[in-house]
N, C-alpha and C. Protein backbone atom coordinates (compact mmCIF):
# COMPACT_ATOMS: atom_id res chain seq x y z
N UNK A 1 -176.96 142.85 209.33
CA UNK A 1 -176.38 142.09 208.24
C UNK A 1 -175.72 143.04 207.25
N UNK A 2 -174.52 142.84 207.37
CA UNK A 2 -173.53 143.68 206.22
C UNK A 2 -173.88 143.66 204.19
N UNK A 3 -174.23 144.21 203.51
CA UNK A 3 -174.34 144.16 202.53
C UNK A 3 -173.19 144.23 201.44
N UNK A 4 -173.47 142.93 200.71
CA UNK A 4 -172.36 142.46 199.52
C UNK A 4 -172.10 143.66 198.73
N UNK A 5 -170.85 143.41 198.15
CA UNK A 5 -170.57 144.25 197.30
C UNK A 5 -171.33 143.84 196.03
N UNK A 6 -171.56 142.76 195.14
CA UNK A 6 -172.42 142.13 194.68
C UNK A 6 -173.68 142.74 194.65
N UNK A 7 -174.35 143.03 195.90
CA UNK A 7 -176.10 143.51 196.26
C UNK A 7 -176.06 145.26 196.11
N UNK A 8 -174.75 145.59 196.29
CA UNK A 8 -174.60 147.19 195.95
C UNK A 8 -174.66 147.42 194.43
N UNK A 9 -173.68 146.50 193.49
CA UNK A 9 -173.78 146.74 192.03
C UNK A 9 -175.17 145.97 191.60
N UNK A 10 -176.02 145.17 192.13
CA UNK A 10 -177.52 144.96 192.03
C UNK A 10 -178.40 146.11 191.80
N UNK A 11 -178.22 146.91 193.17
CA UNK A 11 -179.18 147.80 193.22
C UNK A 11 -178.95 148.96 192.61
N UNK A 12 -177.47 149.07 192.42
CA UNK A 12 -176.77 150.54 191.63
C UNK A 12 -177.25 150.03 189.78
N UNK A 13 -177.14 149.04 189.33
CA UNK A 13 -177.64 149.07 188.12
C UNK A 13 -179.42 148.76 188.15
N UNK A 14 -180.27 148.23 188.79
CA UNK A 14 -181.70 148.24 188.97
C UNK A 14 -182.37 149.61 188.97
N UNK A 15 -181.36 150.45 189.49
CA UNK A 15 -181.85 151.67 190.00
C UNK A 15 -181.38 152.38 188.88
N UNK A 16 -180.09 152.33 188.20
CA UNK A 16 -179.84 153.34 186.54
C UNK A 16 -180.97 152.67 185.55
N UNK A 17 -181.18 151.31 185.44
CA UNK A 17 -182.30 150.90 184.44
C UNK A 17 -183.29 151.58 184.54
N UNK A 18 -184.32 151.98 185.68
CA UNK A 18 -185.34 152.44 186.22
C UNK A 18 -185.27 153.67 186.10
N UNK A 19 -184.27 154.48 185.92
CA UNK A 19 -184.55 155.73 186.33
C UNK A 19 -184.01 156.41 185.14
N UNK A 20 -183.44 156.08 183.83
CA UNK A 20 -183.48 156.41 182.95
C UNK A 20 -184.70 156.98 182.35
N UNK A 21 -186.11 155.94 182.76
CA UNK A 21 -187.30 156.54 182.24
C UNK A 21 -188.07 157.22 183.36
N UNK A 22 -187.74 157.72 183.70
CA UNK A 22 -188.34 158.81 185.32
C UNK A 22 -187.78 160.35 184.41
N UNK A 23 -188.58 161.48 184.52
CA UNK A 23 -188.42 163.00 184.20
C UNK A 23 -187.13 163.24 185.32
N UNK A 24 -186.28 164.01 184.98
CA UNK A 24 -184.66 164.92 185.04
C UNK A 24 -185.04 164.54 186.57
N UNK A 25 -185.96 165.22 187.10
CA UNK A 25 -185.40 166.25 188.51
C UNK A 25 -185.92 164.08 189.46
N UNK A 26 -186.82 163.97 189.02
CA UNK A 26 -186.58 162.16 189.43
C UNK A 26 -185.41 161.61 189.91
N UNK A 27 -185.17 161.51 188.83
CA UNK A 27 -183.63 160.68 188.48
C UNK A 27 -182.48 161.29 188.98
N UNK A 28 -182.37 162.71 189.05
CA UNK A 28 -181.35 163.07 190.08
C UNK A 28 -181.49 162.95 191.60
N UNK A 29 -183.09 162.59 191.56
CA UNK A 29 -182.76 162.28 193.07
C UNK A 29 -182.60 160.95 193.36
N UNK A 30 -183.17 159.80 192.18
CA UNK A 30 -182.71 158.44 192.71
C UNK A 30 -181.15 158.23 192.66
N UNK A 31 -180.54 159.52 191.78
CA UNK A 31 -178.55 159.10 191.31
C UNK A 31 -178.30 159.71 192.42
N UNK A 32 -178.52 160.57 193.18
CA UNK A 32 -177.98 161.13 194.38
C UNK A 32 -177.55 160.02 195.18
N UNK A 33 -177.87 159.13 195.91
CA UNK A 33 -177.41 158.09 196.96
C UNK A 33 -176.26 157.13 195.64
N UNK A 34 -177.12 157.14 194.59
CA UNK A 34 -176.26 156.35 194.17
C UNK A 34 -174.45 156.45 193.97
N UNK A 35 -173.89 158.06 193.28
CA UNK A 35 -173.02 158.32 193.71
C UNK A 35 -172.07 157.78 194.84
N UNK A 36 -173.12 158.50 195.72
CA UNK A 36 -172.43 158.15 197.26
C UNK A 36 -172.30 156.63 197.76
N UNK A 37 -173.23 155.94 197.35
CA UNK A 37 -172.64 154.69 197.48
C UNK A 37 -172.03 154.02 196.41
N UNK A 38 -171.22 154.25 195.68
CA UNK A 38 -170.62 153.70 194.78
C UNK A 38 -169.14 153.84 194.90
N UNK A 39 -169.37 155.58 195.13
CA UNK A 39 -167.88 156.69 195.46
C UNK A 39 -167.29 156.21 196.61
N UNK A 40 -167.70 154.95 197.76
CA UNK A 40 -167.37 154.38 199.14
C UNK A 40 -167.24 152.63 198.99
N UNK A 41 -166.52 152.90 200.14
CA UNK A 41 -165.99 151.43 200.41
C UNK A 41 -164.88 150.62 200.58
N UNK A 42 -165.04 149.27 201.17
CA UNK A 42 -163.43 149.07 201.66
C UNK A 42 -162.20 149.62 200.73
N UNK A 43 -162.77 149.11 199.45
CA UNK A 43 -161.65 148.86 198.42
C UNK A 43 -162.34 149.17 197.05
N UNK A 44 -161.34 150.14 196.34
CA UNK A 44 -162.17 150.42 195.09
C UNK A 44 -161.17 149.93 194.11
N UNK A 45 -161.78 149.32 193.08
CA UNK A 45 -161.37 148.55 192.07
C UNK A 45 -161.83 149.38 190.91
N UNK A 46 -160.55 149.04 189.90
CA UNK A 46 -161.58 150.12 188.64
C UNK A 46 -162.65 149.71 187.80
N UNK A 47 -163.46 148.85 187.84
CA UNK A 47 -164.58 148.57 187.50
C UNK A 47 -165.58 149.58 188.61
N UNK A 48 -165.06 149.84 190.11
CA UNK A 48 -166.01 150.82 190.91
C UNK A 48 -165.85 151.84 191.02
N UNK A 49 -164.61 152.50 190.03
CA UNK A 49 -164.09 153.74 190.12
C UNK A 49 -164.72 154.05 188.46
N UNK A 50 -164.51 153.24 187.62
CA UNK A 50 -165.54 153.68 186.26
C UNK A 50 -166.80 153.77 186.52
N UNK A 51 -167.67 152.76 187.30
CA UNK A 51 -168.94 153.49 187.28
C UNK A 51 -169.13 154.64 188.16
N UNK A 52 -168.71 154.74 189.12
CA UNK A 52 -168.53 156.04 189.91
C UNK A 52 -168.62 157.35 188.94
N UNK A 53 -167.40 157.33 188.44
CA UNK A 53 -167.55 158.24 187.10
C UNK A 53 -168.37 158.29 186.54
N UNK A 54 -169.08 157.65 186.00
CA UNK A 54 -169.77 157.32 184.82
C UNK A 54 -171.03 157.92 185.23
N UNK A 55 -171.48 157.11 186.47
CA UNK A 55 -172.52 158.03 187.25
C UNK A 55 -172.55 159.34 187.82
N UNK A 56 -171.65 159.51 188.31
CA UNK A 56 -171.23 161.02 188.15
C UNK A 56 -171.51 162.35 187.23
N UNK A 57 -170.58 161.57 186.10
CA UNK A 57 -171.22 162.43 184.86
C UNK A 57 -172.79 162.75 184.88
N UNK A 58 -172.87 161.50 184.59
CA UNK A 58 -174.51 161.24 184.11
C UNK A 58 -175.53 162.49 185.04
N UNK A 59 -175.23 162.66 186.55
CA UNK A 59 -176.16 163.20 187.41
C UNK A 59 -175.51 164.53 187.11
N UNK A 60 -174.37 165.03 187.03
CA UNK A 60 -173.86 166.58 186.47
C UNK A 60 -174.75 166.69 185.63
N UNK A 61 -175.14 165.61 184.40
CA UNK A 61 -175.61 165.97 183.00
C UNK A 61 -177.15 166.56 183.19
N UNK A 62 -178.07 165.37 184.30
CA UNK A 62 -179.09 165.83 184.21
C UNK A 62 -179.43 167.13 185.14
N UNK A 63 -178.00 167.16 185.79
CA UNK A 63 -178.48 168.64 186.89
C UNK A 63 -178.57 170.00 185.99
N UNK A 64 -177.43 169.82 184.81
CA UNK A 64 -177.37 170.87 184.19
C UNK A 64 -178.42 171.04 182.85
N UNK A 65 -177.94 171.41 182.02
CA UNK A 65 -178.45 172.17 180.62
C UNK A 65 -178.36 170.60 179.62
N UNK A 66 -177.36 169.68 179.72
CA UNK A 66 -177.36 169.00 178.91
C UNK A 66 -178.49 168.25 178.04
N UNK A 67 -178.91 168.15 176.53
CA UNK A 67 -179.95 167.22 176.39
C UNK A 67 -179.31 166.31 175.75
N UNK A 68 -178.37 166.01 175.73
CA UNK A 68 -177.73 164.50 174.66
C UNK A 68 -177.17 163.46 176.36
N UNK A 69 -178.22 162.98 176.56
CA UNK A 69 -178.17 162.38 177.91
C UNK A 69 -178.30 160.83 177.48
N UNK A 70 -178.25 160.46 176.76
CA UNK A 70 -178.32 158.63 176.09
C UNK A 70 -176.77 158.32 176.08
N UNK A 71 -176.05 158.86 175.75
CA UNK A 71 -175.00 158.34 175.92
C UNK A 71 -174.44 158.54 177.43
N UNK A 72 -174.75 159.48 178.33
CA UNK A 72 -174.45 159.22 179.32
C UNK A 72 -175.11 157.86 180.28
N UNK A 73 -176.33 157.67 180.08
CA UNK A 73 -177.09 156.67 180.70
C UNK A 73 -176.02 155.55 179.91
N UNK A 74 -175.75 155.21 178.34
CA UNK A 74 -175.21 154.79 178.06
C UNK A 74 -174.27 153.61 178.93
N UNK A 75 -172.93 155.03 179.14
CA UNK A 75 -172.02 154.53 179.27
C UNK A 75 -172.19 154.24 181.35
N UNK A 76 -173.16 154.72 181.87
CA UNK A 76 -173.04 154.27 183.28
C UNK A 76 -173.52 152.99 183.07
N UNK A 77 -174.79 152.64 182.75
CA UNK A 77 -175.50 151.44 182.42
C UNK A 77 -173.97 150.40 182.34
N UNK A 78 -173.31 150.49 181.27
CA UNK A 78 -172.38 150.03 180.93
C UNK A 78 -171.15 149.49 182.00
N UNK A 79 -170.91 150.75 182.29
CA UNK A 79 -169.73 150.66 183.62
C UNK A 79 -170.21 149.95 184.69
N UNK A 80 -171.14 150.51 185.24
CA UNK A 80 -172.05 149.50 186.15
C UNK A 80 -172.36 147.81 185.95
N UNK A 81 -172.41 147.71 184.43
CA UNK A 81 -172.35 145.95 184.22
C UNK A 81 -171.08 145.60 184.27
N UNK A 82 -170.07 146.25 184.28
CA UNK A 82 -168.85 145.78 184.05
C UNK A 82 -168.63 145.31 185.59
N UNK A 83 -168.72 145.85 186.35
CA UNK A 83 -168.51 146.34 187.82
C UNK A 83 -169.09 145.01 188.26
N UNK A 84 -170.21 145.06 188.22
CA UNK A 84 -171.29 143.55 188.27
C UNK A 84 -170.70 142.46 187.81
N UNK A 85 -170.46 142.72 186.87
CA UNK A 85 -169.74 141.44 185.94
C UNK A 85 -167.98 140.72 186.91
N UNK A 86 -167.51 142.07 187.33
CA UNK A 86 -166.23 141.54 187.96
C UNK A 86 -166.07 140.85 189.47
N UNK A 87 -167.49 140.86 189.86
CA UNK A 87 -167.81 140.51 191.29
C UNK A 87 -168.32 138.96 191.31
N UNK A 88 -168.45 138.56 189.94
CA UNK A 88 -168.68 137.10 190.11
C UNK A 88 -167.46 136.08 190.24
């Protein structure tokens, strides 16, 4: 059974909610797949090309030195509802 694009921005924002409160090296490993499935697919629309980014950032941020990491969760959280939001 093929999975919705719909059930991808489900689990891609279930999984940024959740893992915001998980310690650094956590959370880069639950954003790892996420990336990759976000960064794929038939057709990317820019609601799936902003959270892409967005998540992106976010997993650079926690790989590196950064500690002002709220606005990155921020703005993926964000992009990711948008994304969600355009699939209805």
């Amino acid at each position: 059974m093929a999975v919705s694009e719909k059930q991808i921005a489900d689990h891609v924002l279930q999984t940024l909610k959740t893992s915001r409160y998980t310690d650094r090296n956590t959370a880069v490993r639950e954003l790892t797949p996420l990336r990759e499935m976000v960064g794929q697919g038939d057709h990317v629309e820019r609601e799936r090309a902003d959270a892409w980014l967005a998540i992106s950032v976010l997993h650079d941020g926690l790989r590196g030195a950064s500690r002002d990491l709220d606005r990155h969760w921020d703005k993926a959280i964000e992009k990711t509802e948008a994304w969600q939001a355009a699939l209805r």
